[in-house]
C-alpha atoms as a PDB file:
ATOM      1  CA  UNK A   1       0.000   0.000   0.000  1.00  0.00           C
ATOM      2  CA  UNK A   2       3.142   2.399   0.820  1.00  0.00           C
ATOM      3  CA  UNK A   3       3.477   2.391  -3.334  1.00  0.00           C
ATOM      4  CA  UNK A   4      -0.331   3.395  -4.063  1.00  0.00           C
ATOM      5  CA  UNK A   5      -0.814   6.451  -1.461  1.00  0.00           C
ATOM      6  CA  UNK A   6       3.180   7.982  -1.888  1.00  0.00           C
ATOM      7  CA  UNK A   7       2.276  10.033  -4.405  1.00  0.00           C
ATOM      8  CA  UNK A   8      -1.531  10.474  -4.589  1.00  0.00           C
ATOM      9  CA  UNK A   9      -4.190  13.400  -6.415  1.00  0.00           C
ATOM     10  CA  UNK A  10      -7.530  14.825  -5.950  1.00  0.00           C
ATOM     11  CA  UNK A  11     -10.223  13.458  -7.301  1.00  0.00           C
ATOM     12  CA  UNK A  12     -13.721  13.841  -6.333  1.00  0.00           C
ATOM     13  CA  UNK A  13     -16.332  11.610  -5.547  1.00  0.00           C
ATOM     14  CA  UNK A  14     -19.871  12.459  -7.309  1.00  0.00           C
ATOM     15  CA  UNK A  15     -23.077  11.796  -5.398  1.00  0.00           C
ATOM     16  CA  UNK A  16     -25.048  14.322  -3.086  1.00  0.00           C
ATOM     17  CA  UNK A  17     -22.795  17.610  -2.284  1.00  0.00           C
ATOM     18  CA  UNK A  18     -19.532  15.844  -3.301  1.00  0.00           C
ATOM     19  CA  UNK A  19     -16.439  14.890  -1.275  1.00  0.00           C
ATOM     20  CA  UNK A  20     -13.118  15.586  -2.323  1.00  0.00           C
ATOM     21  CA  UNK A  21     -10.760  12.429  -1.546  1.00  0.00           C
ATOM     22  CA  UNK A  22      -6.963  12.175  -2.421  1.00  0.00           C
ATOM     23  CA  UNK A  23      -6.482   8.439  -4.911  1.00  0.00           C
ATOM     24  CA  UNK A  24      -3.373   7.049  -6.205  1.00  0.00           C
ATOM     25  CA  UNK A  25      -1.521   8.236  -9.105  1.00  0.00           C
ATOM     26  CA  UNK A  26      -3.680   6.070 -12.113  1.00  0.00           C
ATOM     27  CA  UNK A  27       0.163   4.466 -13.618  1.00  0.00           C
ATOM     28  CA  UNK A  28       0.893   3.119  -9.565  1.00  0.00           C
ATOM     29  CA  UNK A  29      -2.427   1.680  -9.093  1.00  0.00           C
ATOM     30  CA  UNK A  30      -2.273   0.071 -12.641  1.00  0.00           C
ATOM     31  CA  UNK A  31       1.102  -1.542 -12.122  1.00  0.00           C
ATOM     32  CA  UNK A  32       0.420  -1.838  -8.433  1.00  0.00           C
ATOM     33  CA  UNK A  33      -2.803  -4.262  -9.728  1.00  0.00           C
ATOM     34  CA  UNK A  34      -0.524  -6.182 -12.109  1.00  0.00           C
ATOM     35  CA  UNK A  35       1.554  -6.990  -8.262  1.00  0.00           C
ATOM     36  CA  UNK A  36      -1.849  -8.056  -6.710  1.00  0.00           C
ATOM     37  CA  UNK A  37      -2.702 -10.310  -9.761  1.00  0.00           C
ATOM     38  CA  UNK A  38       0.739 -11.993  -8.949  1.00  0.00           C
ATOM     39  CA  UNK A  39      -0.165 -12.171  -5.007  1.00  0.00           C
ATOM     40  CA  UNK A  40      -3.745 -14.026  -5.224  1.00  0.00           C
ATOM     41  CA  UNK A  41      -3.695 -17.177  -3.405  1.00  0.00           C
ATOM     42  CA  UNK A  42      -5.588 -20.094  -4.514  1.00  0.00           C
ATOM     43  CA  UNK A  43      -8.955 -18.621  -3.496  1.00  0.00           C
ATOM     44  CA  UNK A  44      -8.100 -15.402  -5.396  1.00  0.00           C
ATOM     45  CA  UNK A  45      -7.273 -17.486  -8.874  1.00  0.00           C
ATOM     46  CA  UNK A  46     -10.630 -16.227 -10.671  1.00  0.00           C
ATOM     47  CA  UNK A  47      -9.685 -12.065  -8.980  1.00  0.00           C
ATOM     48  CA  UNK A  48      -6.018 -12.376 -10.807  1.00  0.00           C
ATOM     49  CA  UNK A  49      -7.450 -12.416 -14.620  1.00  0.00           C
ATOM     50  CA  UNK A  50      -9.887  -9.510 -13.291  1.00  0.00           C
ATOM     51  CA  UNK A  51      -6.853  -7.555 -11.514  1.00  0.00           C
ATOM     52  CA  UNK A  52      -4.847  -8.090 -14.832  1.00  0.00           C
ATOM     53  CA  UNK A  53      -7.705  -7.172 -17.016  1.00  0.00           C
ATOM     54  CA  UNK A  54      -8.345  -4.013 -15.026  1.00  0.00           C
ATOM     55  CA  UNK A  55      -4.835  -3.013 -15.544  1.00  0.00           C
ATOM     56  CA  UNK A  56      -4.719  -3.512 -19.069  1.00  0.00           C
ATOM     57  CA  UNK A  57      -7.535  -1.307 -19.480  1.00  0.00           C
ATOM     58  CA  UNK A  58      -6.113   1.347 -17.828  1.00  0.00           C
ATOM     59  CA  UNK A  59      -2.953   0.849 -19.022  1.00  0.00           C
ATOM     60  CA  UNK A  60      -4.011   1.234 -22.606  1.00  0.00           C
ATOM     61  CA  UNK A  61      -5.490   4.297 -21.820  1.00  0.00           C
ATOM     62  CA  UNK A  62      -2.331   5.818 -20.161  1.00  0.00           C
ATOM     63  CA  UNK A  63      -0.477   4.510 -23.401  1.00  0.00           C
ATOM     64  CA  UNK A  64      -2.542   6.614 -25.684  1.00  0.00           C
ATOM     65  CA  UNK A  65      -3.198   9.641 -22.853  1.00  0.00           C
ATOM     66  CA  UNK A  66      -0.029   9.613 -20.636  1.00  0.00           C
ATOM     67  CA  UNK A  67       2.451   7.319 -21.201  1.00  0.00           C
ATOM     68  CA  UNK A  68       4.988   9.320 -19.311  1.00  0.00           C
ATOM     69  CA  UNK A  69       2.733   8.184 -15.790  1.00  0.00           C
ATOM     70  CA  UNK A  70       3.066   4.542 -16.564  1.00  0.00           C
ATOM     71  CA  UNK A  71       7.504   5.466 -16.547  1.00  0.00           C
ATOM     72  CA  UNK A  72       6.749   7.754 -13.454  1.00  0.00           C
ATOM     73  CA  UNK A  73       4.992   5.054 -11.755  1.00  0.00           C
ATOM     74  CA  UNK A  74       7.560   1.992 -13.416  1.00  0.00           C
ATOM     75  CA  UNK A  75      10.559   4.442 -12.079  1.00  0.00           C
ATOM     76  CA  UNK A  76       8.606   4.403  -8.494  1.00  0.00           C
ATOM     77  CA  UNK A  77       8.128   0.682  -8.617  1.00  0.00           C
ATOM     78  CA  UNK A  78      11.963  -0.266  -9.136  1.00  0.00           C
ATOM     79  CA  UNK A  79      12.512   1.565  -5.900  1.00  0.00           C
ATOM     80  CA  UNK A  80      11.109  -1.136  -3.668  1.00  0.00           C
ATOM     81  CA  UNK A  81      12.886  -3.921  -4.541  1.00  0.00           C
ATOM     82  CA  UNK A  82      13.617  -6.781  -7.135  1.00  0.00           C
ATOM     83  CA  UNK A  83      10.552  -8.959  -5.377  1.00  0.00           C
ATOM     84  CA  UNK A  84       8.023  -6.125  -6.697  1.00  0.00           C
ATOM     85  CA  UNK A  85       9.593  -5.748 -10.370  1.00  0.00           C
ATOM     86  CA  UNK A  86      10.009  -9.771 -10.448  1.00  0.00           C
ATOM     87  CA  UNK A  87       5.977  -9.431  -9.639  1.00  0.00           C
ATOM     88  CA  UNK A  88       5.145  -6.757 -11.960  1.00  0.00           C
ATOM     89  CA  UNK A  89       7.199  -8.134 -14.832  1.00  0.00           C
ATOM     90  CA  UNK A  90       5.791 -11.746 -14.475  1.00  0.00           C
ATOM     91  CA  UNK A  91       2.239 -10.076 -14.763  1.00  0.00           C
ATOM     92  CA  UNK A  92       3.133  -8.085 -17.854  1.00  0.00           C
ATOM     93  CA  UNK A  93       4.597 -11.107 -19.626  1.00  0.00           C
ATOM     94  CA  UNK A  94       0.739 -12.420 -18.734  1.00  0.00           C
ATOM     95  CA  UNK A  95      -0.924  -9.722 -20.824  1.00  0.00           C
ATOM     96  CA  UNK A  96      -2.088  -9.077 -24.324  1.00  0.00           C
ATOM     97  CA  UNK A  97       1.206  -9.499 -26.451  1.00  0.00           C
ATOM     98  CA  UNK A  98       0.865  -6.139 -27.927  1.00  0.00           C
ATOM     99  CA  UNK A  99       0.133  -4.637 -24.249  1.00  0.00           C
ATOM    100  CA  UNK A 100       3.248  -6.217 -23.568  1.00  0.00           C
ATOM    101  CA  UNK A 101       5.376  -5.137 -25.734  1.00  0.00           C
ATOM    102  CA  UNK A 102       4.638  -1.348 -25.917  1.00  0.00           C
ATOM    103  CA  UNK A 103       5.360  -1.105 -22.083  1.00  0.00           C
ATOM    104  CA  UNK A 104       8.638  -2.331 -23.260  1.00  0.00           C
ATOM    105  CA  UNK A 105       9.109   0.210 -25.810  1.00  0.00           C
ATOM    106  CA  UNK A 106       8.263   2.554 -22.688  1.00  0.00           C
ATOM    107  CA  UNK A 107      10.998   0.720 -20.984  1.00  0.00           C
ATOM    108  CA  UNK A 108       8.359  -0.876 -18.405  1.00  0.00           C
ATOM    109  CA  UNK A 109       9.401  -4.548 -17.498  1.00  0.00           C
ATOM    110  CA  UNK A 110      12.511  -4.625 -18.090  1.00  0.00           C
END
């Protein structure tokens, strides 16, 4: 969780008068998903796919919108150590090839 909230923004959550709440940066939570995916147990083996699928979605979106957040966030992610990137780079090898590969090109996973 220290990965999600160290560097967070505003966002704000709609519904009656509003609330303004502070979420992770959208490139740490995506990666930090592709860790969880990794982390399931045998009772979480149907929530990996999901937790990979909901990165990939989001991930595609940063691709096209921001890709510099996805190398903010993979720059974050090799500072906490080679069991995180072994995570994250398992899970990317696990997603669409074409996914895959332009993360590489962004010089995510490797």
């Amino acid at each position: 969780m220290d990965y999600l909230i160290e560097e967070t923004q505003p966002a704000a959550v709609l519904g009656g008068t509003g609330v303004l709440v502070n979420v992770p940066r959208p490139g740490r939570f995506a990666l930090h998903k592709l860790i969880v995916a990794t982390r399931r147990g045998t009772s979480g083996i149907p929530k990996a796919p999901k937790d990979r699928a909901q990165a990939s979605a989001l991930l595609r979106v940063l691709l096209t919108e921001l890709p510099s957040e996805i190398t903010l966030a993979w720059k974050a992610l090799l500072r906490h150590g080679k069991a995180w990137t072994s995570a994250a780079r398992g899970s990317i090898e696990r997603l669409d090839p074409q996914l895959a590969s332009d993360l590489r090109d962004l010089g995510v996973g490797r």
